[in-house]
PDB file of N, CA and C in Angstrom:
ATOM      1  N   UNK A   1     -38.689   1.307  -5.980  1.00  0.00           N
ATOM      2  CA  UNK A   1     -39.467   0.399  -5.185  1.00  0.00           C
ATOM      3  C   UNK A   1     -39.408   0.858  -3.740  1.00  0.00           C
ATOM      4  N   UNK A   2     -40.682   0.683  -3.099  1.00  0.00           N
ATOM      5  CA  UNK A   2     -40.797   1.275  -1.681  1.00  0.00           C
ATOM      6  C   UNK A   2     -41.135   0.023  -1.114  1.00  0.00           C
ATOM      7  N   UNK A   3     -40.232  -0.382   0.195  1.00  0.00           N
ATOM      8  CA  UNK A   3     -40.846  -1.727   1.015  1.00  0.00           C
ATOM      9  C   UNK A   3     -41.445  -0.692   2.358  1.00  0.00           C
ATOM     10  N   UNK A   4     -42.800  -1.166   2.761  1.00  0.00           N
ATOM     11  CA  UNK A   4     -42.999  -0.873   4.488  1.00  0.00           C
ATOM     12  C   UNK A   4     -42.605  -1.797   5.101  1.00  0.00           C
ATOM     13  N   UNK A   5     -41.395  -1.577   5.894  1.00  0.00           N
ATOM     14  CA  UNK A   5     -41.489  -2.715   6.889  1.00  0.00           C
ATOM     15  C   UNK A   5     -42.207  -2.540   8.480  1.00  0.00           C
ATOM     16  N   UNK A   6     -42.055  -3.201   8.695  1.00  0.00           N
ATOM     17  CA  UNK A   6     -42.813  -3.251  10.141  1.00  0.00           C
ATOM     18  C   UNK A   6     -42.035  -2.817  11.575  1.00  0.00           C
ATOM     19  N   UNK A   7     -42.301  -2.636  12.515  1.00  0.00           N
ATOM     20  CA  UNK A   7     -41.720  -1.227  13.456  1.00  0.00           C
ATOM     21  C   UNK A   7     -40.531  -2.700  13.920  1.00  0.00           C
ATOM     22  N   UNK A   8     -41.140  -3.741  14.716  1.00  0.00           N
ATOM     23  CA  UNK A   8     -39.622  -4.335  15.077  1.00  0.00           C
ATOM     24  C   UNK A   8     -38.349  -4.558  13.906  1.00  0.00           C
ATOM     25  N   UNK A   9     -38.907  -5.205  12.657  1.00  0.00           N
ATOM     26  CA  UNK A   9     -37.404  -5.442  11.496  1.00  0.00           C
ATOM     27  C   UNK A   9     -37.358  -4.036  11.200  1.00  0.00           C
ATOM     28  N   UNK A  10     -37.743  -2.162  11.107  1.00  0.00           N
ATOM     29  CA  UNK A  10     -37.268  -1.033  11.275  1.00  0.00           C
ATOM     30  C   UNK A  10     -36.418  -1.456  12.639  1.00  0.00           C
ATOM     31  N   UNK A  11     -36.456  -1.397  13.423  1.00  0.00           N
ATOM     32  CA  UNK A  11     -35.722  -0.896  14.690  1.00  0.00           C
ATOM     33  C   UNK A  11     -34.194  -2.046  14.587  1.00  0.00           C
ATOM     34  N   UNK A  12     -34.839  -3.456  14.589  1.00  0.00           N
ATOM     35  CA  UNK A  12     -33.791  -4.196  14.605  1.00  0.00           C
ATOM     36  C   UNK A  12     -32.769  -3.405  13.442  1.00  0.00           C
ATOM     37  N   UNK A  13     -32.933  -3.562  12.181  1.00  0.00           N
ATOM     38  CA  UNK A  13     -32.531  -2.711  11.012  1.00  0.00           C
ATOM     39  C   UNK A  13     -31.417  -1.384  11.959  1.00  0.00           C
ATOM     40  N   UNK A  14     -32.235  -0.379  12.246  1.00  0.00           N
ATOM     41  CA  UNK A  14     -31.502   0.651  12.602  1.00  0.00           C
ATOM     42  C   UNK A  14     -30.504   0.557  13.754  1.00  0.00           C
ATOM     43  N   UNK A  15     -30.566  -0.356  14.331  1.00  0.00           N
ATOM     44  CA  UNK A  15     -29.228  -0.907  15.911  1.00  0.00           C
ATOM     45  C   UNK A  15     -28.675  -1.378  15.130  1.00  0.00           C
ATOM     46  N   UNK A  16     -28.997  -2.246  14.283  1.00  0.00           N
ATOM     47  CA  UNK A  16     -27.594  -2.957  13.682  1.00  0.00           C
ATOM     48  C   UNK A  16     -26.690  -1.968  12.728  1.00  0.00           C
ATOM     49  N   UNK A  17     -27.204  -1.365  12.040  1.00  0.00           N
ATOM     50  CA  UNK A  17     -26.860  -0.231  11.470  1.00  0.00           C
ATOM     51  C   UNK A  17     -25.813   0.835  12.029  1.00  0.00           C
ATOM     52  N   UNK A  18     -26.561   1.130  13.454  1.00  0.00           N
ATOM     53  CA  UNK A  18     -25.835   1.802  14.294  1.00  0.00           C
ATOM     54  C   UNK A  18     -24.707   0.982  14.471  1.00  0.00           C
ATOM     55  N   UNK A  19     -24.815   0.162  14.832  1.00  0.00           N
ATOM     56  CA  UNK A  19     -23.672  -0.931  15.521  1.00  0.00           C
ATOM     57  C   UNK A  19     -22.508  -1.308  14.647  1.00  0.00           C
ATOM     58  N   UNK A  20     -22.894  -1.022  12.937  1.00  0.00           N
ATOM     59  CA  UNK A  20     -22.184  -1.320  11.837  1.00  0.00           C
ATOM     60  C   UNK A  20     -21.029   0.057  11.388  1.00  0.00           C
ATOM     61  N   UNK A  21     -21.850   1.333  11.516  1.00  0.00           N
ATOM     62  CA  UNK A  21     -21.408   2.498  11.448  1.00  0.00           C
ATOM     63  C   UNK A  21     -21.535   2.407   9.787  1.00  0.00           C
ATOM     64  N   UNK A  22     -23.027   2.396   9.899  1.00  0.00           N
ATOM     65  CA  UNK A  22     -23.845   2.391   8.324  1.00  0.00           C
ATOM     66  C   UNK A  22     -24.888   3.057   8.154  1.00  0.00           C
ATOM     67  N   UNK A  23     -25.869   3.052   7.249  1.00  0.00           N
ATOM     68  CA  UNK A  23     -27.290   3.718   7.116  1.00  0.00           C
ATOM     69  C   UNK A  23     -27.997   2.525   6.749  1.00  0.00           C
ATOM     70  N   UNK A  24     -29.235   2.483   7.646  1.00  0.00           N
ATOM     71  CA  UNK A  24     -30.095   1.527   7.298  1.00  0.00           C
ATOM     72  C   UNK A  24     -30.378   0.833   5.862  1.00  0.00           C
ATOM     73  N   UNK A  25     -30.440   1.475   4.828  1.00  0.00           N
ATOM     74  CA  UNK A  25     -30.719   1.473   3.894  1.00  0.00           C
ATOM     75  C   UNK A  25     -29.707   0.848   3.220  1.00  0.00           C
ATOM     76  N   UNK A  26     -28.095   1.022   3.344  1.00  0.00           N
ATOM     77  CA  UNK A  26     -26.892   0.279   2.631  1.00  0.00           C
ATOM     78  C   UNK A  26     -26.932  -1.145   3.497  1.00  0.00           C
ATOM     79  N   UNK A  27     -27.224  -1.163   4.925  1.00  0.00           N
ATOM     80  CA  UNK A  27     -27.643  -2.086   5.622  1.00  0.00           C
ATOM     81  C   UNK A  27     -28.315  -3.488   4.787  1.00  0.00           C
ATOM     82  N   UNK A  28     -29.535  -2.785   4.585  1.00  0.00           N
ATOM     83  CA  UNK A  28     -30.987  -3.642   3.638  1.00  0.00           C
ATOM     84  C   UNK A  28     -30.523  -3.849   2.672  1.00  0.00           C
ATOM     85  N   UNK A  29     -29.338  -3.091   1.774  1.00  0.00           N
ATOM     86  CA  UNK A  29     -28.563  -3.421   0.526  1.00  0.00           C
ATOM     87  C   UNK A  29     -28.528  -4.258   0.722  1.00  0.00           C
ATOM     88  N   UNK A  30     -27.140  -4.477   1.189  1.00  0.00           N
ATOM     89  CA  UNK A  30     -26.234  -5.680   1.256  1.00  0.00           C
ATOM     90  C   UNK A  30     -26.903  -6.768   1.805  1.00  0.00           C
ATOM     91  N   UNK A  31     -27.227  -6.727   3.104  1.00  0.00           N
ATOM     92  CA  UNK A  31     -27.988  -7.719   3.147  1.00  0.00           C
ATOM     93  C   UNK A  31     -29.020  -8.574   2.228  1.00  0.00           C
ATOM     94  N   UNK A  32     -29.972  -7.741   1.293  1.00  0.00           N
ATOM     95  CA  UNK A  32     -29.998  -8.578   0.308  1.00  0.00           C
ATOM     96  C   UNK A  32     -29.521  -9.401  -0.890  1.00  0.00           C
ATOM     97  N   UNK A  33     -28.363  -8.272  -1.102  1.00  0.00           N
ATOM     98  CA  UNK A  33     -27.503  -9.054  -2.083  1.00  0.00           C
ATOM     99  C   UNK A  33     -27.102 -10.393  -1.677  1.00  0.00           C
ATOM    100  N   UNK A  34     -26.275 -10.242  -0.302  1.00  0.00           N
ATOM    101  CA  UNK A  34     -26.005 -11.568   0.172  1.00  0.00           C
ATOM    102  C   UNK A  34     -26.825 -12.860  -0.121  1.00  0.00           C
ATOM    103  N   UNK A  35     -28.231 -12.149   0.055  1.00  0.00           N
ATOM    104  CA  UNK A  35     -29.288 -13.200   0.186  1.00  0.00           C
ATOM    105  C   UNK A  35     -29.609 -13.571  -1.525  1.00  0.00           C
ATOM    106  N   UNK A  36     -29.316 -12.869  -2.099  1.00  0.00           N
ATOM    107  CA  UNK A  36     -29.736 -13.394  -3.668  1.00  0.00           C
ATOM    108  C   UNK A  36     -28.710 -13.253  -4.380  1.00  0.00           C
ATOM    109  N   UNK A  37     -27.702 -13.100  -4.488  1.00  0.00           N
ATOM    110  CA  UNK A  37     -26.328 -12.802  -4.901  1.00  0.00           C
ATOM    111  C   UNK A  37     -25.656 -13.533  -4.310  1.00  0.00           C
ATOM    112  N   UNK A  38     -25.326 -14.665  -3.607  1.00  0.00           N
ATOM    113  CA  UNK A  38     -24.206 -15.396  -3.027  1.00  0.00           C
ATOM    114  C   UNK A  38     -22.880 -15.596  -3.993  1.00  0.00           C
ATOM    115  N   UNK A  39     -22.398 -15.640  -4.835  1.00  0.00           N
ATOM    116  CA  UNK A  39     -21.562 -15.599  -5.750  1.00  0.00           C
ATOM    117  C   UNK A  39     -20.866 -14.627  -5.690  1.00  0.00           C
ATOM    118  N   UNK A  40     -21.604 -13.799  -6.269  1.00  0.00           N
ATOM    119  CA  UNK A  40     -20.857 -12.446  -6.568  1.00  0.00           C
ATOM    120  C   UNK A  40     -20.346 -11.598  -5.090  1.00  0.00           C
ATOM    121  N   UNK A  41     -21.290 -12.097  -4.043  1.00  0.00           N
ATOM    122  CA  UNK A  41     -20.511 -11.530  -2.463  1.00  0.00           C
ATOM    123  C   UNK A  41     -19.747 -11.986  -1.988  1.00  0.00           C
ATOM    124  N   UNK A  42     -19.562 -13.118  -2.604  1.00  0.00           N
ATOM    125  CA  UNK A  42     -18.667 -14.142  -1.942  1.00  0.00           C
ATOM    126  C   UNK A  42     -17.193 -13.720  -2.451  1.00  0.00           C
ATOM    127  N   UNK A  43     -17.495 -13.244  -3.885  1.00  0.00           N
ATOM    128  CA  UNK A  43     -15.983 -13.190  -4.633  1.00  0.00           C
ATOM    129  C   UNK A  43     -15.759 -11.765  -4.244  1.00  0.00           C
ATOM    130  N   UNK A  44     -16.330 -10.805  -4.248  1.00  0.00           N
ATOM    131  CA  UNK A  44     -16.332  -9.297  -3.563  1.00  0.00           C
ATOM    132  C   UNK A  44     -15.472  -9.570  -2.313  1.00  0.00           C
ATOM    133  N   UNK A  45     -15.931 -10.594  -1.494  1.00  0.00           N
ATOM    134  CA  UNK A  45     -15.221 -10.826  -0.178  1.00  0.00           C
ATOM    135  C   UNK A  45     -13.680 -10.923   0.149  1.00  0.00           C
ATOM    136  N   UNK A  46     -13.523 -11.977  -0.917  1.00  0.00           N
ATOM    137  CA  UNK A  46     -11.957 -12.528  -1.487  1.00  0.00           C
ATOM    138  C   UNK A  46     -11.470 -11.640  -1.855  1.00  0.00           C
ATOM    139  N   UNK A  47     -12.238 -10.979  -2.816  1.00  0.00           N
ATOM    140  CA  UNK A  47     -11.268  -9.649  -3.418  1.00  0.00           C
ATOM    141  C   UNK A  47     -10.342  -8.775  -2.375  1.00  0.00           C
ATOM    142  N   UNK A  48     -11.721  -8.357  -1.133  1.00  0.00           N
ATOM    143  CA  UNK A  48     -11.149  -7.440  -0.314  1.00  0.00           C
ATOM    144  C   UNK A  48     -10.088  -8.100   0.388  1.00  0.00           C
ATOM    145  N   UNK A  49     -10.105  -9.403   0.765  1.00  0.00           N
ATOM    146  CA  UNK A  49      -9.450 -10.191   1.879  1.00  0.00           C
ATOM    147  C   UNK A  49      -7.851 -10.115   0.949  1.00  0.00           C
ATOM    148  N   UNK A  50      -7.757 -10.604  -0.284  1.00  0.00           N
ATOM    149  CA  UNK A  50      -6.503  -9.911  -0.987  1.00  0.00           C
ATOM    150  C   UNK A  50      -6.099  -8.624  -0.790  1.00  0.00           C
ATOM    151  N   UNK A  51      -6.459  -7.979  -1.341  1.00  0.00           N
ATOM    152  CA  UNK A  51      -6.338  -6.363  -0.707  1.00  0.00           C
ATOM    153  C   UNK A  51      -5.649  -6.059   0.405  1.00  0.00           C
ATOM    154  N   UNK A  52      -6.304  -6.668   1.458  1.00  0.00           N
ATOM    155  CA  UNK A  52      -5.513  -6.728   2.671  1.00  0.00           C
ATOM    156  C   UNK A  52      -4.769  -7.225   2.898  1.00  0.00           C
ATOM    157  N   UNK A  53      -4.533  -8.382   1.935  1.00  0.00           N
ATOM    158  CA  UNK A  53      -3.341  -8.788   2.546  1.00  0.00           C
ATOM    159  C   UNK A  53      -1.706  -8.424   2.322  1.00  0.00           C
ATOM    160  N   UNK A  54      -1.799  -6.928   1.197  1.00  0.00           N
ATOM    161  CA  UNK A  54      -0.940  -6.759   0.920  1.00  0.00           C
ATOM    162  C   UNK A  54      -0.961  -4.997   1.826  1.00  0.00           C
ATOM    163  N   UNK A  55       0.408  -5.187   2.400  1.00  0.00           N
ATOM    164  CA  UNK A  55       0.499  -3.904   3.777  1.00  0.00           C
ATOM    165  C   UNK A  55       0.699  -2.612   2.819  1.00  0.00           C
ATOM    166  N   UNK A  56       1.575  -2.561   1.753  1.00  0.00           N
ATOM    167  CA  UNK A  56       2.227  -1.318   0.982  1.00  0.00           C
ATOM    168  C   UNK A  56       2.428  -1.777  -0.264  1.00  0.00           C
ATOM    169  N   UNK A  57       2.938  -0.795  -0.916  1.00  0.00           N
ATOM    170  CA  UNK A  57       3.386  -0.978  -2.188  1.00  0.00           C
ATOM    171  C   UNK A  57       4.617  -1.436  -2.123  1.00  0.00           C
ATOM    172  N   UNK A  58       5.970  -1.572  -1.318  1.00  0.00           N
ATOM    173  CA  UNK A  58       6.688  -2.261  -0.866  1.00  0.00           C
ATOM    174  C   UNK A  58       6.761  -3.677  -0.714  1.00  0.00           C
ATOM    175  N   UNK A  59       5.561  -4.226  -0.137  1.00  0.00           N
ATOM    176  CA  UNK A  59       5.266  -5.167  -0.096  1.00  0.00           C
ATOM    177  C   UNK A  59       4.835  -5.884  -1.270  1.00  0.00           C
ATOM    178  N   UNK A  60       4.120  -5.095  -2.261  1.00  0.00           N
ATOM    179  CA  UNK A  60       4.127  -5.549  -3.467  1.00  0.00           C
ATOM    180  C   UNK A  60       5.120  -6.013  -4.770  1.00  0.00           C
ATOM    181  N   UNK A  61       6.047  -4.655  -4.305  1.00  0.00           N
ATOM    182  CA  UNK A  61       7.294  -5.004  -5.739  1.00  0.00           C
ATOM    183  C   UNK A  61       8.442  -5.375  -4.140  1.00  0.00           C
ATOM    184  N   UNK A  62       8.107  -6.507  -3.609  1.00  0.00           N
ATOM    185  CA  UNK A  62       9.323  -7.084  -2.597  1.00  0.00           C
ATOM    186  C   UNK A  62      10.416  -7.578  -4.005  1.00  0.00           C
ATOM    187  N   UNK A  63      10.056  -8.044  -4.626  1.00  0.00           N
ATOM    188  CA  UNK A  63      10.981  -9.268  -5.066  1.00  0.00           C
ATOM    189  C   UNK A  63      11.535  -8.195  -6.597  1.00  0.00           C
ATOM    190  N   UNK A  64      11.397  -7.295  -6.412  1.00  0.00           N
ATOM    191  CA  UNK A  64      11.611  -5.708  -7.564  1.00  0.00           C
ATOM    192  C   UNK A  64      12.220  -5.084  -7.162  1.00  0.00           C
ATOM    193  N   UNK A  65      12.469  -4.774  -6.024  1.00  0.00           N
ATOM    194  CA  UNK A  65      13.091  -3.444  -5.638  1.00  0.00           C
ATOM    195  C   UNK A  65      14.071  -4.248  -4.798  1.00  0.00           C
ATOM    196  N   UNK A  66      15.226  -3.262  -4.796  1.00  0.00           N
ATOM    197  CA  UNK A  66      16.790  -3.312  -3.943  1.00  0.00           C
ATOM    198  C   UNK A  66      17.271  -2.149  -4.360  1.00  0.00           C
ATOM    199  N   UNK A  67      18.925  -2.077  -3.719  1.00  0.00           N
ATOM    200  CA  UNK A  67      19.801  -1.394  -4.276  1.00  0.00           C
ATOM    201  C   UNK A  67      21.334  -2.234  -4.956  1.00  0.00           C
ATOM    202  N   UNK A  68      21.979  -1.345  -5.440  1.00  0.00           N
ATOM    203  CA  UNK A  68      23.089  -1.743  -5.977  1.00  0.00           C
ATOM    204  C   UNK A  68      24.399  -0.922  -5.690  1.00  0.00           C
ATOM    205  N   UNK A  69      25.850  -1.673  -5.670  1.00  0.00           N
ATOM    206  CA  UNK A  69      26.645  -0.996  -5.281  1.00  0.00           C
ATOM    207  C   UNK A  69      27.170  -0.271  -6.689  1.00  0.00           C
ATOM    208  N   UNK A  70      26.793   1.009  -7.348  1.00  0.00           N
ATOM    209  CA  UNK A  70      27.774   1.367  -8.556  1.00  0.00           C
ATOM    210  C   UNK A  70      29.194   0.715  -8.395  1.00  0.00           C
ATOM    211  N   UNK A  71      30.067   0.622  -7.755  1.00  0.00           N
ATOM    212  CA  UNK A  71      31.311   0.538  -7.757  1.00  0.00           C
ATOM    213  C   UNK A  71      30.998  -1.179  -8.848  1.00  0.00           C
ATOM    214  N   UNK A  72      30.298  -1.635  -8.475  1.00  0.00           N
ATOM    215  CA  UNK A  72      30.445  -3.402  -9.395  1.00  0.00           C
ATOM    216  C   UNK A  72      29.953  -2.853 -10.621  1.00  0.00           C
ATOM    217  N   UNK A  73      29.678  -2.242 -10.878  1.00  0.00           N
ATOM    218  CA  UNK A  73      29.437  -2.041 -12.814  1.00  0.00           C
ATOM    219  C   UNK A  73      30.655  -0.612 -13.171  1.00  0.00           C
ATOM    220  N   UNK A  74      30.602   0.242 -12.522  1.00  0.00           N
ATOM    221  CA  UNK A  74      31.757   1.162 -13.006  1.00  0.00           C
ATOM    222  C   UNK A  74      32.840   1.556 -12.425  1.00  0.00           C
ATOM    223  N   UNK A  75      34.109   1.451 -12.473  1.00  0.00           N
ATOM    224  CA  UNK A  75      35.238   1.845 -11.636  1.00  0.00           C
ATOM    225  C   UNK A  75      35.274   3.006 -11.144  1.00  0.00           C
ATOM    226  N   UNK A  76      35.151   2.874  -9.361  1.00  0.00           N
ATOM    227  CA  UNK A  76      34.850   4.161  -8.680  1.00  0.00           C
ATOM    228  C   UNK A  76      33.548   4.396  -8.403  1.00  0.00           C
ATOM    229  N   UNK A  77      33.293   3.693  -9.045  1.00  0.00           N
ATOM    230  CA  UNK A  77      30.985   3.869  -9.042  1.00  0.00           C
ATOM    231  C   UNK A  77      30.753   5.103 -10.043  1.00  0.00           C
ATOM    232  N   UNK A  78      29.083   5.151 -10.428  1.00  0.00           N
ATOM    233  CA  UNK A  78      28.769   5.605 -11.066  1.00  0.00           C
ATOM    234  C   UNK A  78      29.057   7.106 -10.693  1.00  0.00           C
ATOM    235  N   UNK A  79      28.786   7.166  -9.354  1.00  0.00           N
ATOM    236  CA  UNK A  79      28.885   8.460  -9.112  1.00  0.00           C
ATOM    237  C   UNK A  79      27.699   9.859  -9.485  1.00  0.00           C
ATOM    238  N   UNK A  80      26.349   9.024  -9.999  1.00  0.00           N
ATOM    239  CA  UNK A  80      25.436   9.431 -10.299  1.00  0.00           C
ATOM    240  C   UNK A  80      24.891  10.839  -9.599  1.00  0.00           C
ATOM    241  N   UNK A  81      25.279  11.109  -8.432  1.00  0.00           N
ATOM    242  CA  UNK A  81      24.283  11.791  -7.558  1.00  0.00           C
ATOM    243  C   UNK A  81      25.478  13.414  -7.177  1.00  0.00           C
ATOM    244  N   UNK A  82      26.533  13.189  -8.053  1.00  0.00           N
ATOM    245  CA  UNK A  82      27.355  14.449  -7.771  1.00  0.00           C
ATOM    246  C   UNK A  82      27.041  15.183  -9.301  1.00  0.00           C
ATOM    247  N   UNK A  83      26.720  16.118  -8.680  1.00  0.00           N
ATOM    248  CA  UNK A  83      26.864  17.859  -9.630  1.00  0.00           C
ATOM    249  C   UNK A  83      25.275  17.284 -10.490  1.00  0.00           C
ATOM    250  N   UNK A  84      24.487  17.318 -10.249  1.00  0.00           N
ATOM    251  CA  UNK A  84      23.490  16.795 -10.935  1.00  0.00           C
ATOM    252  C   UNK A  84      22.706  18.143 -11.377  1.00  0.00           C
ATOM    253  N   UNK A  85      23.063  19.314 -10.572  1.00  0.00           N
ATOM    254  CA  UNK A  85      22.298  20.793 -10.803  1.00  0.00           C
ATOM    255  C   UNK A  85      23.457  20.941 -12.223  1.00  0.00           C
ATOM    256  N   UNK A  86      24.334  20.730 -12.050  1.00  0.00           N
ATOM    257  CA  UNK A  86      25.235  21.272 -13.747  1.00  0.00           C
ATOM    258  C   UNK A  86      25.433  20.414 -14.508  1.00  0.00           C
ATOM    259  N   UNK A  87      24.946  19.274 -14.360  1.00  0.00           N
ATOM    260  CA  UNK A  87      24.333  18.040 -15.251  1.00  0.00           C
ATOM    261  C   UNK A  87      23.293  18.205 -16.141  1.00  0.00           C
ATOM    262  N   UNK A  88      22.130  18.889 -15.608  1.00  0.00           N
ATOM    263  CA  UNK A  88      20.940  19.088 -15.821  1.00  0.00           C
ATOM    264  C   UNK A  88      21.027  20.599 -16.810  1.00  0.00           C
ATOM    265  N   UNK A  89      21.723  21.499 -16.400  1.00  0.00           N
ATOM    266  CA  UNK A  89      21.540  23.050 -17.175  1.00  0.00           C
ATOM    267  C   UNK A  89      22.743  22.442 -17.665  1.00  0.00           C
ATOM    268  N   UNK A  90      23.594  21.371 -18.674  1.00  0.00           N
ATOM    269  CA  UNK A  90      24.504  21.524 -19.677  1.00  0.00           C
ATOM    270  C   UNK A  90      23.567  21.083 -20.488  1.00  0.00           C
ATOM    271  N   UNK A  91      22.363  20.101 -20.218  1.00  0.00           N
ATOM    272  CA  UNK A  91      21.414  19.033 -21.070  1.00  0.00           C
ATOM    273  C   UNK A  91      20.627  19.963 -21.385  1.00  0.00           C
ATOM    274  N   UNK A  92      19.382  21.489 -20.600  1.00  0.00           N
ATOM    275  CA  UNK A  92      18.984  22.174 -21.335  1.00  0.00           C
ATOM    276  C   UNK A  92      19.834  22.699 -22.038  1.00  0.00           C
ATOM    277  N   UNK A  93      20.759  23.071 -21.730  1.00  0.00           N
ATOM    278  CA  UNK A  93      21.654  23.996 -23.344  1.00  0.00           C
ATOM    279  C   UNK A  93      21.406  23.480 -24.129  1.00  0.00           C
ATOM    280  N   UNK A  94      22.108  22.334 -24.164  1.00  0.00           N
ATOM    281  CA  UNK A  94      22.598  21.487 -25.297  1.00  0.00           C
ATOM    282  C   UNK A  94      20.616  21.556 -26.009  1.00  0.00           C
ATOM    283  N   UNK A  95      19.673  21.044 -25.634  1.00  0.00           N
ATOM    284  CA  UNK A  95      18.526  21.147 -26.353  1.00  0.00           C
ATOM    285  C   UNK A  95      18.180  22.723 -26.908  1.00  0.00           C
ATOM    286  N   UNK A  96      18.285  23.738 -25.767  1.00  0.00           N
ATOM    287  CA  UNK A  96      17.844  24.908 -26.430  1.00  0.00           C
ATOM    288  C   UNK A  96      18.824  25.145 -27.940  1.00  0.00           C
ATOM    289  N   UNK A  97      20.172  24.974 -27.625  1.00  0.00           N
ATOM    290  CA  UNK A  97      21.108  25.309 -29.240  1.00  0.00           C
ATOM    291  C   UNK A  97      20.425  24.458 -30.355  1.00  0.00           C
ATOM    292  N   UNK A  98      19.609  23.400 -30.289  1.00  0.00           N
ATOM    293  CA  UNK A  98      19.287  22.574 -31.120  1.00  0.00           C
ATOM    294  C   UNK A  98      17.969  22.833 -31.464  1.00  0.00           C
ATOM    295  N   UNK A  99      17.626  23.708 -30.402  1.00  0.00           N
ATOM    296  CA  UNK A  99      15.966  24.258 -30.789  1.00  0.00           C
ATOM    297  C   UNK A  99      14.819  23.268 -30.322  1.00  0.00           C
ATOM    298  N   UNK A 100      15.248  22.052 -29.501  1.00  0.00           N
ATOM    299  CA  UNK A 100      14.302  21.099 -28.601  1.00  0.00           C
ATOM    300  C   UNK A 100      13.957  22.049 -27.432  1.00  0.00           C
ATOM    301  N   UNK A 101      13.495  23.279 -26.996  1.00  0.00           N
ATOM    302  CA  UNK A 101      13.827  23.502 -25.949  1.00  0.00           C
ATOM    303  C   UNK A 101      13.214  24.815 -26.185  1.00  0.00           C
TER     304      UNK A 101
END
């Protein structure tokens, strides 16, 4: 579908456009949707306004994420984070002798 519009709603059209940091044409989109679509722009709106309101993914798993002291579940603490390079090449062995690997 081709509309002619007329030289002032072109011009008005293209300042606002400019002014939006858009193209005329996504301009005339939306703007009509708005105009015959009120529903569905309305909830598009909300959507985004959620969106924003969350800063990070941090912010998302707040009430998920922490840390923990190993020492309260294992005596001395887990100790997880020492020798982890000869942790790792005893676990491939152990698969390659078994043929996982």
């Amino acid at each position: 579908m081709n509309i002619t519009l007329t030289p002032d709603i072109e011009k008005a059209l293209g300042e606002f456009a400019e002014k939006q940091g858009t193209t005329v044409e996504l301009l005339a989109l939306k703007t009509l949707r708005e105009r015959f679509f009120p529903k569905e722009t309305e909830f598009l709106k909300e959507a985004a306004g959620r969106r924003s309101e969350r800063k990070s993914l941090a912010d998302l798993l707040a009430g998920f994420i922490g840390s923990i002291d190993s020492g309260d579940i294992a005596d001395g603490g887990a100790r997880m984070s020492e020798n982890t390079g000869k942790k790792f090449g005893e676990i491939l062995r152990e698969k390659r002798q078994i043929g996982k690997l």
